[in-house]
Protein backbone atom coordinates (compact mmCIF):
# COMPACT_ATOMS: atom_id res chain seq x y z
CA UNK A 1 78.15 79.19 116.95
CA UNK A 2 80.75 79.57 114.46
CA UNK A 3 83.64 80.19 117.32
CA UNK A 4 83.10 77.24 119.66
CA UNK A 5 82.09 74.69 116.44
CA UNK A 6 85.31 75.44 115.02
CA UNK A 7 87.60 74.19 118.32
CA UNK A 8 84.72 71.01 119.00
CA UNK A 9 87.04 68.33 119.40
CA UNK A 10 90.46 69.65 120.85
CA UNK A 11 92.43 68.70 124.12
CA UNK A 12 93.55 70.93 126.55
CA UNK A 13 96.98 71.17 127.19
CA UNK A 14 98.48 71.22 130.47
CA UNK A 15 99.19 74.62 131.27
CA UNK A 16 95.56 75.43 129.65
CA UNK A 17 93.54 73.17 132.28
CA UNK A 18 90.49 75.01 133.95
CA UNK A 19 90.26 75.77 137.32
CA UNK A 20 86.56 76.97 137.99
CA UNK A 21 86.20 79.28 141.16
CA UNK A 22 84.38 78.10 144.16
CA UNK A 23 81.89 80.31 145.55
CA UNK A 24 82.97 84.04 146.56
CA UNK A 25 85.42 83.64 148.87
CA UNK A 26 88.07 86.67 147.94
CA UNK A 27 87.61 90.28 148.87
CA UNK A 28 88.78 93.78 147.51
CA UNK A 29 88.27 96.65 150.81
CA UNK A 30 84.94 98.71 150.52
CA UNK A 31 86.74 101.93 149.49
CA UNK A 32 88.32 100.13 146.36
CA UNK A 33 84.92 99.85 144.81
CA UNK A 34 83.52 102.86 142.72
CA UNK A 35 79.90 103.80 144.26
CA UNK A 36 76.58 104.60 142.54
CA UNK A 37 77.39 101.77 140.50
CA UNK A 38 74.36 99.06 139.44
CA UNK A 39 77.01 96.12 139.14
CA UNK A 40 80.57 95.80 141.29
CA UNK A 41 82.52 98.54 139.35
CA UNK A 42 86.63 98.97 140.96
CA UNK A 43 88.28 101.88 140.98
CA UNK A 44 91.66 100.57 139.86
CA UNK A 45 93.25 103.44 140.52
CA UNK A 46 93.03 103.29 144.20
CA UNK A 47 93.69 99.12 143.78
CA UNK A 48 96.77 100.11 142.54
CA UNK A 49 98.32 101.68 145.08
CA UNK A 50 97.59 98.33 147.30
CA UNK A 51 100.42 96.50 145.21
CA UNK A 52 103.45 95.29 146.29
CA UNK A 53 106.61 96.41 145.25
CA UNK A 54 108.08 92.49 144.86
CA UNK A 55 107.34 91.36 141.11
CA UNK A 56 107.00 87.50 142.43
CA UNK A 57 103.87 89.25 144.87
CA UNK A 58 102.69 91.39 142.30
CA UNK A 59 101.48 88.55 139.93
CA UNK A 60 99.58 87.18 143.07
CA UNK A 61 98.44 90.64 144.14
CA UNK A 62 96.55 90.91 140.34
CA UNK A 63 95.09 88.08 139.78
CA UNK A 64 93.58 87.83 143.60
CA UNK A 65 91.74 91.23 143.03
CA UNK A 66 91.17 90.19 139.60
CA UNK A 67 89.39 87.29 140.76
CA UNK A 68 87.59 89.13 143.56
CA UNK A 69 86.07 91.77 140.86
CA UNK A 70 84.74 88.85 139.07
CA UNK A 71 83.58 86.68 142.07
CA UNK A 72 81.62 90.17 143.09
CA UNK A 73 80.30 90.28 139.52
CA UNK A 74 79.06 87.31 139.55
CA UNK A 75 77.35 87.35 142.79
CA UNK A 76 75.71 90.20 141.29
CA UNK A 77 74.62 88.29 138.01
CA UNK A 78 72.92 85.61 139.38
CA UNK A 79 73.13 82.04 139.83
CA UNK A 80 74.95 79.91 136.96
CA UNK A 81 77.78 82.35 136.44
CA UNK A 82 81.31 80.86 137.30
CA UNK A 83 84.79 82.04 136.64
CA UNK A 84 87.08 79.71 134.55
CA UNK A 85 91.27 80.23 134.83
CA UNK A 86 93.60 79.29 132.97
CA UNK A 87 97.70 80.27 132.64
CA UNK A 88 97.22 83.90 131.05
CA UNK A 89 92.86 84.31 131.26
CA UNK A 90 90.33 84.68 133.79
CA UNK A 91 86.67 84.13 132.10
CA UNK A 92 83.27 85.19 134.17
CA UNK A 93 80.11 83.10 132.21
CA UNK A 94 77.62 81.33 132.40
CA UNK A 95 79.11 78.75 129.82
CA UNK A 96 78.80 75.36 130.21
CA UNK A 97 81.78 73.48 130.70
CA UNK A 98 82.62 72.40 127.74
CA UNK A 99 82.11 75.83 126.36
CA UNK A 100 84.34 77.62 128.84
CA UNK A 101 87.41 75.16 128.07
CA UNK A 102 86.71 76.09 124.31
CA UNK A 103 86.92 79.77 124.86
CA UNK A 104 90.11 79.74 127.20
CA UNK A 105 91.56 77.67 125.08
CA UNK A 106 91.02 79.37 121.79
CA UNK A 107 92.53 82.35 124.12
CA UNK A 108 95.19 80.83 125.09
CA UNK A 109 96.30 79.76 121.53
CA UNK A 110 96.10 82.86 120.18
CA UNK A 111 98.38 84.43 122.84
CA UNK A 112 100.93 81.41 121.77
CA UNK A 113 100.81 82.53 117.94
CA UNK A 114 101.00 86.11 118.62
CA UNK A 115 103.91 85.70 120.52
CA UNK A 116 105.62 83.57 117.69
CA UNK A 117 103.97 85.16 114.93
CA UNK A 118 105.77 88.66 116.71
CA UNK A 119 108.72 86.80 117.61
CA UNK A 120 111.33 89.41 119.11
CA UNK A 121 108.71 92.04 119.69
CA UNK A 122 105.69 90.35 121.43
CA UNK A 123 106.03 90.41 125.14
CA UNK A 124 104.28 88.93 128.12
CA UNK A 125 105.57 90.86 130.35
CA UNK A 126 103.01 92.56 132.94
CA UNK A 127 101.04 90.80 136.13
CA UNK A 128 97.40 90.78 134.90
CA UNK A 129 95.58 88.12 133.55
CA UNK A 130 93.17 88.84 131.01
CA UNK A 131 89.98 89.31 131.99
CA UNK A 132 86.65 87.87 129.71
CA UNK A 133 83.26 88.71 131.00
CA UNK A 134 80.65 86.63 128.47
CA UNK A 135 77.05 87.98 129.72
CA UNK A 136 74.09 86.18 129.35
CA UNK A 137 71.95 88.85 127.23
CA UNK A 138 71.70 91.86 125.11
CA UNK A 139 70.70 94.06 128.05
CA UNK A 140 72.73 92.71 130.58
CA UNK A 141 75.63 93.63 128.66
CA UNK A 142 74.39 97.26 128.13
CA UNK A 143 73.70 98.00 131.77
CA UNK A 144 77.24 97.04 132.54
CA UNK A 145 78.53 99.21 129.23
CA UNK A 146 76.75 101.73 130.83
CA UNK A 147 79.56 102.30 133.78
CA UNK A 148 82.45 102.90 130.74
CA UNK A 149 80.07 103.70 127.46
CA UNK A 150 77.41 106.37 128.58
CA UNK A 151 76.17 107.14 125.30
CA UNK A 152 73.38 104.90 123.85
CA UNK A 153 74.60 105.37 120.12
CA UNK A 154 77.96 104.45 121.12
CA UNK A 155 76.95 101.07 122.08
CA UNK A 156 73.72 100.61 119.97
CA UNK A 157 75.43 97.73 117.93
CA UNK A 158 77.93 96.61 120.35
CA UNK A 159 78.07 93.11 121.35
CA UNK A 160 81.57 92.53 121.93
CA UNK A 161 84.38 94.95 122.57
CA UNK A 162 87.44 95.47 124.57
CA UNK A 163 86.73 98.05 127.53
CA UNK A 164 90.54 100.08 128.12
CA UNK A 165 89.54 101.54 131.14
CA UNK A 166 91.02 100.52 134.64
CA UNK A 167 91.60 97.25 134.33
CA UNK A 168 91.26 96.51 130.42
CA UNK A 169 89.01 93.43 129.84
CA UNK A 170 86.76 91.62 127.17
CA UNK A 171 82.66 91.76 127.22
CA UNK A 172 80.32 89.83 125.13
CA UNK A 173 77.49 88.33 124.56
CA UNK A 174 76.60 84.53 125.12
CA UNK A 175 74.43 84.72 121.71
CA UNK A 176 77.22 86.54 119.39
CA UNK A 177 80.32 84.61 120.99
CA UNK A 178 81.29 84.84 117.21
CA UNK A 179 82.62 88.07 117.53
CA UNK A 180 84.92 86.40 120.30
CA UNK A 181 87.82 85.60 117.83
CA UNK A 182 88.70 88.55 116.50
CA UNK A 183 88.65 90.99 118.87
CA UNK A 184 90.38 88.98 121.20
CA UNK A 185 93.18 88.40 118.72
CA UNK A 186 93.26 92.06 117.93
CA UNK A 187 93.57 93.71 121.68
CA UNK A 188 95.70 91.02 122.83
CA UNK A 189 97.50 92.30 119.69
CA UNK A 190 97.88 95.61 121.45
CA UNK A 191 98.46 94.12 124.92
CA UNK A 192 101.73 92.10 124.10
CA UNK A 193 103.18 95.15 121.89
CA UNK A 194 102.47 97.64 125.03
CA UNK A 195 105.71 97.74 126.06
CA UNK A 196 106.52 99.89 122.64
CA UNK A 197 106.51 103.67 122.16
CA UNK A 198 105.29 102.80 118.51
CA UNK A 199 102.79 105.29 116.56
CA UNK A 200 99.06 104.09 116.51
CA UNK A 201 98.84 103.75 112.35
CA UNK A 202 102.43 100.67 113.20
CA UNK A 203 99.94 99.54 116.09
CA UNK A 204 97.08 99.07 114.42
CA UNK A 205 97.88 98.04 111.43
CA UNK A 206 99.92 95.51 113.40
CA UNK A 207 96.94 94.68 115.30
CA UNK A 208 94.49 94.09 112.37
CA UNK A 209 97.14 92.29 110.23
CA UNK A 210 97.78 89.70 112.70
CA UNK A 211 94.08 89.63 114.03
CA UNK A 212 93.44 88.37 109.96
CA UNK A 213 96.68 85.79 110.25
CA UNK A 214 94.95 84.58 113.23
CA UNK A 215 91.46 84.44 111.67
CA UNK A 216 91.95 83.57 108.26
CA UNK A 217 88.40 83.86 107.12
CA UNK A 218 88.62 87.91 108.18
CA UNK A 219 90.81 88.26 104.50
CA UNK A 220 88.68 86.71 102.28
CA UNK A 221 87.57 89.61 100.02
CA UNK A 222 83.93 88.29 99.93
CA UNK A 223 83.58 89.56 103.54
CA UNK A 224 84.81 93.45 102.19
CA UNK A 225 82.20 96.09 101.88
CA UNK A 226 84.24 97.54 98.33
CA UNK A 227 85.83 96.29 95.92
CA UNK A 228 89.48 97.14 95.90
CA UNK A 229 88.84 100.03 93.02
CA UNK A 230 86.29 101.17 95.04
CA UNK A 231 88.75 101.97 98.21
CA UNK A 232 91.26 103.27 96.05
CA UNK A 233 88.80 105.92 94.89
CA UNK A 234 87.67 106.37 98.76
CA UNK A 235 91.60 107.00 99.89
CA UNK A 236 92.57 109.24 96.62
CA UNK A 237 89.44 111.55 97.98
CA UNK A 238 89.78 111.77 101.28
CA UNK A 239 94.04 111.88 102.01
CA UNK A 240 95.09 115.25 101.40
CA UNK A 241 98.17 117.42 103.37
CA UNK A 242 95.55 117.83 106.46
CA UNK A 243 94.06 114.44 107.02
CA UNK A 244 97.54 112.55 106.66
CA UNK A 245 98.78 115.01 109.93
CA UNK A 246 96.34 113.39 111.58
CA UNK A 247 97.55 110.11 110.59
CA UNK A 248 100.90 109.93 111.19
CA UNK A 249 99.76 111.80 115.07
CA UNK A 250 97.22 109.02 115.14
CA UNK A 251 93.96 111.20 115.68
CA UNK A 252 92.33 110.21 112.25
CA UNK A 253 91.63 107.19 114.16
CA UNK A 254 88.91 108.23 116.37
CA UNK A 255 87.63 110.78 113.79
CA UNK A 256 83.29 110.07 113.78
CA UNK A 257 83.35 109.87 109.71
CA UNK A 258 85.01 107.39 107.25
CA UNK A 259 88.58 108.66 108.24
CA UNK A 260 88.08 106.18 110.60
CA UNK A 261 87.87 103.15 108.72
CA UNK A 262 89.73 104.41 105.85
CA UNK A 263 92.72 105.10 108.82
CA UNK A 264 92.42 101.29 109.80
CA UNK A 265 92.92 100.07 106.14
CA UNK A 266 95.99 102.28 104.97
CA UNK A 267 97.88 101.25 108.61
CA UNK A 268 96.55 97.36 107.25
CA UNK A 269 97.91 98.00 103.85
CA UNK A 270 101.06 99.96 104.86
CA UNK A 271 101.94 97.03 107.56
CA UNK A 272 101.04 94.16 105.18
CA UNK A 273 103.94 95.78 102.89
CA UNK A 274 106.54 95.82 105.53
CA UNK A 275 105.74 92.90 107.37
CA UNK A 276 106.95 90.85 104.07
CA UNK A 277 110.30 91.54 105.31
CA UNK A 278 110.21 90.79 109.03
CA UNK A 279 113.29 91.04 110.40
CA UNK A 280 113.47 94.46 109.17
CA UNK A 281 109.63 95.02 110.24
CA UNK A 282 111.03 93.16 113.75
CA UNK A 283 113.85 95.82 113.68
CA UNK A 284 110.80 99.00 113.23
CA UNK A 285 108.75 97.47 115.68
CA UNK A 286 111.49 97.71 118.22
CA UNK A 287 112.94 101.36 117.48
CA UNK A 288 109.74 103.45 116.51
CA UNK A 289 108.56 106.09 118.40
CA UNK A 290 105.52 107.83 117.94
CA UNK A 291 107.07 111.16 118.46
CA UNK A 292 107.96 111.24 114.42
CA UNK A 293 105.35 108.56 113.85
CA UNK A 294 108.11 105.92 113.28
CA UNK A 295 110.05 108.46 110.30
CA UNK A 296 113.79 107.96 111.60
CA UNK A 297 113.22 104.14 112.52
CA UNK A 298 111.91 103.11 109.15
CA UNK A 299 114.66 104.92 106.87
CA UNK A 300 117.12 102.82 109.67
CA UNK A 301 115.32 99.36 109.03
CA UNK A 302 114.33 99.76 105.23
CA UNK A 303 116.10 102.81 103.56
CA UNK A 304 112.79 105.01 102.58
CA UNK A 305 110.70 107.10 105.28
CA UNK A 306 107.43 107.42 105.71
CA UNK A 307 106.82 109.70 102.51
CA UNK A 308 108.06 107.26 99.80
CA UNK A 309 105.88 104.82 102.32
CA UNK A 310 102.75 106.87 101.79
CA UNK A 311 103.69 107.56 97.68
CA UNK A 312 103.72 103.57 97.44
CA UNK A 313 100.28 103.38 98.01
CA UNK A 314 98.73 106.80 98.22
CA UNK A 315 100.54 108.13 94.77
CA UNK A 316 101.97 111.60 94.36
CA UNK A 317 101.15 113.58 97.65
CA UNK A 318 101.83 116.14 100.21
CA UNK A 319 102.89 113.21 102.81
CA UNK A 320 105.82 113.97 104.98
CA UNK A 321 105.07 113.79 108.69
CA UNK A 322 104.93 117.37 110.37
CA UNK A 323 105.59 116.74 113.69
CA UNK A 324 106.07 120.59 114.10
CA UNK A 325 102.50 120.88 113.01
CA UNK A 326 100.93 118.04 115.77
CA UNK A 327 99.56 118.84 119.37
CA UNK A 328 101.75 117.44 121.12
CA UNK A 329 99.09 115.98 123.68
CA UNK A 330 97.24 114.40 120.07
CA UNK A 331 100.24 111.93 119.41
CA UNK A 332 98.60 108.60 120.28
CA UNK A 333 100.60 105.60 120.45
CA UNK A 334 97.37 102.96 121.35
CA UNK A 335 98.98 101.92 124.58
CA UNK A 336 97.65 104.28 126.94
């Protein structure tokens, strides 16, 4: 496996250093739990309004339930499953050992670089420690899907993904622990940025551009699916005074077609461009709002809006936002 070959051979620092669970020993009450459920499912809603009002009890009060969920879950998946901590990351698996420390630790370090490689705009605020559940096969992982992911042909060719429901957590696979890398690097991405009113194109291409920093082999053009004439031709066809509404309010994102994926690359490619100056891409970070998708705070940090933006690598076009034009319940900032 590509992921855990790659980090044979490091030490783990001291504030890394597993702590493996002992047997289930930590409860959450009986109404907490969400019923008609096939695995230990909480409803986080009602968990939350358990928690203390004291920050210093908070952090405690998170990571005990967190650690309950997963001791439940793991009752529930059978013998050989054990939950691995570390300073920011609760893991459930059935690792070995050596394999758990690898995966926390590759964790760990990427929360480290995102929070330098963001410097004055990644946060760690918040009382949760990430959650990782690695199952043990194909189908395990589906039934569990099942609970968030109803739809079989949404999750036909999942084997990894980052679940923002309730408590927002990782699942895998044990088999495809390749896919571990970059999706943690991305959604920790969006974690340490939550704090930010920014529009979803800043967030994600945020998210994808320092996913690729992180996992350097994600650039190489030999992994793209066109060439870069071919995308050009792909954006020049599909961008027109509709599709860019949706955009700038961030609902081209979830479109079912190639806006989609063509959304993703323009917020990479716009990002990429700004992020060569940082401390004026630090300065938009801090002051966008997705209300005008980011307009005002990028003619304050570079001087041009988000028109000449678009023109730069779009060409000529019918670009300006339109707030006006938006439902205002479609503006999406990725943090909800």
């Amino acid at each position: 496996m590509k992921f855990l070959k790659s980090l044979f051979g490091r030490k783990t620092s001291a504030h890394e250093t597993l702590v493996v669970s002992a047997p289930p020993v930590k409860t959450l009450p009986d109404w907490c739990w969400t019923p008609d459920t096939t695995m230990p499912i909480p409803n986080w809603d009602l968990v939350e309004r358990t928690a203390p009002d004291d920050a210093v009890a908070l952090g405690a009060f998170w990571r005990d339930a967190a650690d309950a969920w997963l001791q439940a879950l793991s009752f529930n998946l059978g013998e050989g499953f054990a939950i691995a901590g570390s300073e920011h990351f609760l893991l459930l698996s059935s690792l070995s050992a050596r394999q758990r420390r690898l995966a926390i630790d590759f964790s760990e370090r990427a929360h480290r670089r995102i929070l330098k490689t963001l410097d004055g705009v990644a946060r760690a605020a918040g009382h949760r420690p990430h959650v990782v559940i690695v199952f043990d096969d194909i189908e395990q992982y589906h039934e569990y899907l099942l609970h968030y992911v109803p739809d079989e042909d949404d999750k036909a060719m999942s084997a990894g993904m980052f679940i923002n429901r309730g408590y927002g957590h990782y699942i895998f696979v044990k088999s495809d622990l390749d896919r571990m890398e970059p999706i943690v690097a991305h959604e920790l991405t969006h974690a340490l940025v939550s704090h930010l009113p920014i529009p979803l194109w800043l967030n994600e291409g945020t998210a994808v551009n320092t996913e690729k920093h992180l996992v350097p082999h994600l650039a190489s053009p030999r992994n793209a699916l066109y060439t870069p004439r071919e995308m050009e031709r792909r954006h020049a066809k599909f961008w027109n005074a509709r599709t860019i509404q949706e955009y700038w309010a961030g609902t081209s994102f979830r479109r079912p077609d190639e806006g989609a994926e063509l959304s993703y690359d323009l917020a990479e490619r716009m990002v990429k461009l700004l992020a060569e100056d940082y401390p004026r891409y630090r300065t938009l970070l801090n002051t966008a709002d997705a209300e005008d998708a980011g307009d005002a705070a990028l003619l304050h940090a570079y001087g041009f809006d988000l028109t000449q933006l678009a023109t730069a690598i779009l060409g000529e076009g019918h670009w300006r936002p339109r707030p006006d034009a938006w439902d205002e319940r479609s503006v999406e900032t990725g943090n909800a």
